[in-house]
C-alpha atoms as a PDB file:
ATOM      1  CA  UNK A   1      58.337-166.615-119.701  1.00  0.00           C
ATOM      2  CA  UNK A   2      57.855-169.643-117.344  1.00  0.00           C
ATOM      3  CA  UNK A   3      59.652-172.108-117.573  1.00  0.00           C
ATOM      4  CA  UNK A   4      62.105-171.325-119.950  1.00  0.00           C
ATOM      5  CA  UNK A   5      64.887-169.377-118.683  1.00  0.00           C
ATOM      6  CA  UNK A   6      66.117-166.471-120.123  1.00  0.00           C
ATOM      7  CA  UNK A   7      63.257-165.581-122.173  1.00  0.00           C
ATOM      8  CA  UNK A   8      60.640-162.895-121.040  1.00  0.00           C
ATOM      9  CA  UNK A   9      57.986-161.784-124.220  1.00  0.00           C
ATOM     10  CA  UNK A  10      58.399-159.681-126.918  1.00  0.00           C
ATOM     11  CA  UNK A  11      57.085-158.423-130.066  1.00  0.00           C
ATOM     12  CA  UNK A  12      55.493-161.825-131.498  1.00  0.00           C
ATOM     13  CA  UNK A  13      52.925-163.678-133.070  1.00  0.00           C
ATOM     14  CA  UNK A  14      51.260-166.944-131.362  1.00  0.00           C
ATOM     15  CA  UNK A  15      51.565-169.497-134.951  1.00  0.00           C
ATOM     16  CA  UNK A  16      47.884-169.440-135.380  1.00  0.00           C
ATOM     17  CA  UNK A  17      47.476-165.733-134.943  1.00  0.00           C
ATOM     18  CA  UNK A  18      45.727-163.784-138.285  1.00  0.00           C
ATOM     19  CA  UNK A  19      48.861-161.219-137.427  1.00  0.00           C
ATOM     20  CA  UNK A  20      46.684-158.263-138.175  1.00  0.00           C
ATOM     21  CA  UNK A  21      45.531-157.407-134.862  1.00  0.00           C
ATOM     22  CA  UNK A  22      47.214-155.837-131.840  1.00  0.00           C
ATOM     23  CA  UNK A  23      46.005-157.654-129.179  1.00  0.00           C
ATOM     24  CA  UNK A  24      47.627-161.012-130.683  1.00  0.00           C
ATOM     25  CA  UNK A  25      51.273-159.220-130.603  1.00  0.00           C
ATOM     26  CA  UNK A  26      53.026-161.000-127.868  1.00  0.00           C
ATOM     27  CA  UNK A  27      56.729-160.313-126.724  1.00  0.00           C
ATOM     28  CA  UNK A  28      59.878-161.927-126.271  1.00  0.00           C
ATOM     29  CA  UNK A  29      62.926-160.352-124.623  1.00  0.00           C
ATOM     30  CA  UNK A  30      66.222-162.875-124.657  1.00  0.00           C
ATOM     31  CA  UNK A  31      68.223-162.740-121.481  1.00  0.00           C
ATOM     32  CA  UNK A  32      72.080-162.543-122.290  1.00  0.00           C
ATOM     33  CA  UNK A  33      71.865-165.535-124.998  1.00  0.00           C
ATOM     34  CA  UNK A  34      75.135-168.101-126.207  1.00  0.00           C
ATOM     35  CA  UNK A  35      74.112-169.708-129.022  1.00  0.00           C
ATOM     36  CA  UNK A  36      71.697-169.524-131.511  1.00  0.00           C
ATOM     37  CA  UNK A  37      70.707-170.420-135.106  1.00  0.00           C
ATOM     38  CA  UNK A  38      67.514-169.154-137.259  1.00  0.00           C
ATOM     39  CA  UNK A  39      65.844-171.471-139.731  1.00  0.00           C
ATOM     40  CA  UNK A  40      63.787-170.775-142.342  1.00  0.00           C
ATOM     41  CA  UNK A  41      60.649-172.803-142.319  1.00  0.00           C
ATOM     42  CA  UNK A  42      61.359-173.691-146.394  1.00  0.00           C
ATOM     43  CA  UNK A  43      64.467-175.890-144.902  1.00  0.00           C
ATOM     44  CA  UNK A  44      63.112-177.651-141.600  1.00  0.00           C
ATOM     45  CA  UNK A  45      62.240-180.422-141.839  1.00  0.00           C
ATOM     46  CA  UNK A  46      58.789-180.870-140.018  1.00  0.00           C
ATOM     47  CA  UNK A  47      58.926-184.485-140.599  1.00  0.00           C
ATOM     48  CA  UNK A  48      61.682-185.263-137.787  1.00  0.00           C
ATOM     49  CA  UNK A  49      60.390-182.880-135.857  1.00  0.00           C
ATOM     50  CA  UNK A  50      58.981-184.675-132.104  1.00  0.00           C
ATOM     51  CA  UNK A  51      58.350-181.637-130.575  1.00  0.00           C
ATOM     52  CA  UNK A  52      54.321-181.327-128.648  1.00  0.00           C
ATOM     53  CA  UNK A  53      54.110-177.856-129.858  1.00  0.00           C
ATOM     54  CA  UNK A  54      50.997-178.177-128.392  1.00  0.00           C
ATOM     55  CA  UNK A  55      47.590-178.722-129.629  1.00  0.00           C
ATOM     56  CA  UNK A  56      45.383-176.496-131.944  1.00  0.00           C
ATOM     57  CA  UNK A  57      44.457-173.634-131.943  1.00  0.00           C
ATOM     58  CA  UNK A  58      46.965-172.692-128.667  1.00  0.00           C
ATOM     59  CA  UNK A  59      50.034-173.766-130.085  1.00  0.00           C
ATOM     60  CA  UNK A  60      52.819-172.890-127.987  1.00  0.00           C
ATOM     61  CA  UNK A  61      55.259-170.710-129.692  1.00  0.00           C
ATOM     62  CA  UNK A  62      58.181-171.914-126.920  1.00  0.00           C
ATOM     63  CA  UNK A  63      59.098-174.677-126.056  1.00  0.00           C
ATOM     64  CA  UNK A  64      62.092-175.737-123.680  1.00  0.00           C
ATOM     65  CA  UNK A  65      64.123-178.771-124.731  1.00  0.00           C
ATOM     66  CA  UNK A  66      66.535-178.849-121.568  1.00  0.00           C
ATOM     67  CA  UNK A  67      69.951-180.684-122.101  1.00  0.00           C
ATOM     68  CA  UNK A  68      69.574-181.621-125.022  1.00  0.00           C
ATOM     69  CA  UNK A  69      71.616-183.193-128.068  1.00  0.00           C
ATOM     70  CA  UNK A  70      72.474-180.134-130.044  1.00  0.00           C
ATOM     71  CA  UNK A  71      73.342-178.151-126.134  1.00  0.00           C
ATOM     72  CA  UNK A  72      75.540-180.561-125.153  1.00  0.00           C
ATOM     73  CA  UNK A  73      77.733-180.404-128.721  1.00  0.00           C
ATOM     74  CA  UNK A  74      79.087-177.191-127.008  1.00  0.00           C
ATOM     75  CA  UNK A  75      81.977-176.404-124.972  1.00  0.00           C
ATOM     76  CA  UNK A  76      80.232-176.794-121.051  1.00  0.00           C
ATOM     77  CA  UNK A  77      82.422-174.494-119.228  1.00  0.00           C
ATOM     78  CA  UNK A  78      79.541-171.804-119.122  1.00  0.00           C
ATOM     79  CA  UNK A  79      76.900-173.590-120.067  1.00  0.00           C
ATOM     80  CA  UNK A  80      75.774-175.466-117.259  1.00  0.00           C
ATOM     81  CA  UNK A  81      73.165-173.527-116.134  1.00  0.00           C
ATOM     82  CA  UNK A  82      71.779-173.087-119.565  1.00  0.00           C
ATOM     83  CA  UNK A  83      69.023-175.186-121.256  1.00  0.00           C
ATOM     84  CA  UNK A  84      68.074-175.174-125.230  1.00  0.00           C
ATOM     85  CA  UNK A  85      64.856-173.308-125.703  1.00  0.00           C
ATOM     86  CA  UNK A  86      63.150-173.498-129.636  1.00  0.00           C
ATOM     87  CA  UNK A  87      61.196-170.771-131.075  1.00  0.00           C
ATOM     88  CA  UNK A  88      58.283-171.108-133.657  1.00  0.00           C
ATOM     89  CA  UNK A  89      57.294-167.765-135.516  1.00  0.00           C
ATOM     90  CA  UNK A  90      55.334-167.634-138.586  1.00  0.00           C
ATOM     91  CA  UNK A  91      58.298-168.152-141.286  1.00  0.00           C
ATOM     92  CA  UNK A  92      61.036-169.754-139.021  1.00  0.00           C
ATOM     93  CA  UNK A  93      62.687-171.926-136.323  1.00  0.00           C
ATOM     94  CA  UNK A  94      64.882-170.368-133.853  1.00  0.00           C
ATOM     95  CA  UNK A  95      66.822-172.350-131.383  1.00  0.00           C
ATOM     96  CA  UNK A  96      68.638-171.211-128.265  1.00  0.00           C
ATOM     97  CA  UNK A  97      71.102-171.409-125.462  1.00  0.00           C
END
């Protein structure tokens, strides 16, 4: 996937897709991953949330937050060449390293 290391597609949804057709399946395939966390979409809260997903109706599903805060809470010794990528499927918020 450009721009977002480590991540090539897999089997995915864009967030606007009706999910009933097979031409909207997309696909994601993580590359050797070192942290990550799901969260369900009844728990995140949208309202902090600065992220330019995009705007409608091609949403991005991926977006690539670099260094960020929540990377940089982690021990660095490996991690330097890695960057924090979030995730936005139908039901949940997945973040990784």
């Amino acid at each position: 996937m450009a721009g977002v290391p480590g991540l090539a597609r897999s089997n995915s949804f864009q967030p606007d897709a009706h999910c009933s057709i097979e031409s909207d399946m997309r696909h994601l395939r993580i590359h050797r991953p070192q942290v990550s966390i799901f969260t369900p979409e009844e728990v995140y809260n949208f309202s902090f949330d600065t992220i330019d997903w995009g705007p409608p109706p091609r949403q991005a599903a991926v977006v690539n937050l670099g260094k960020s805060d929540w990377l940089n809470r982690f021990a660095q010794t490996h991690l330097v060449r890695c960057s924090h990528s979030r995730l936005m499927f139908y039901d949940q918020i997945i973040d990784l390293i």
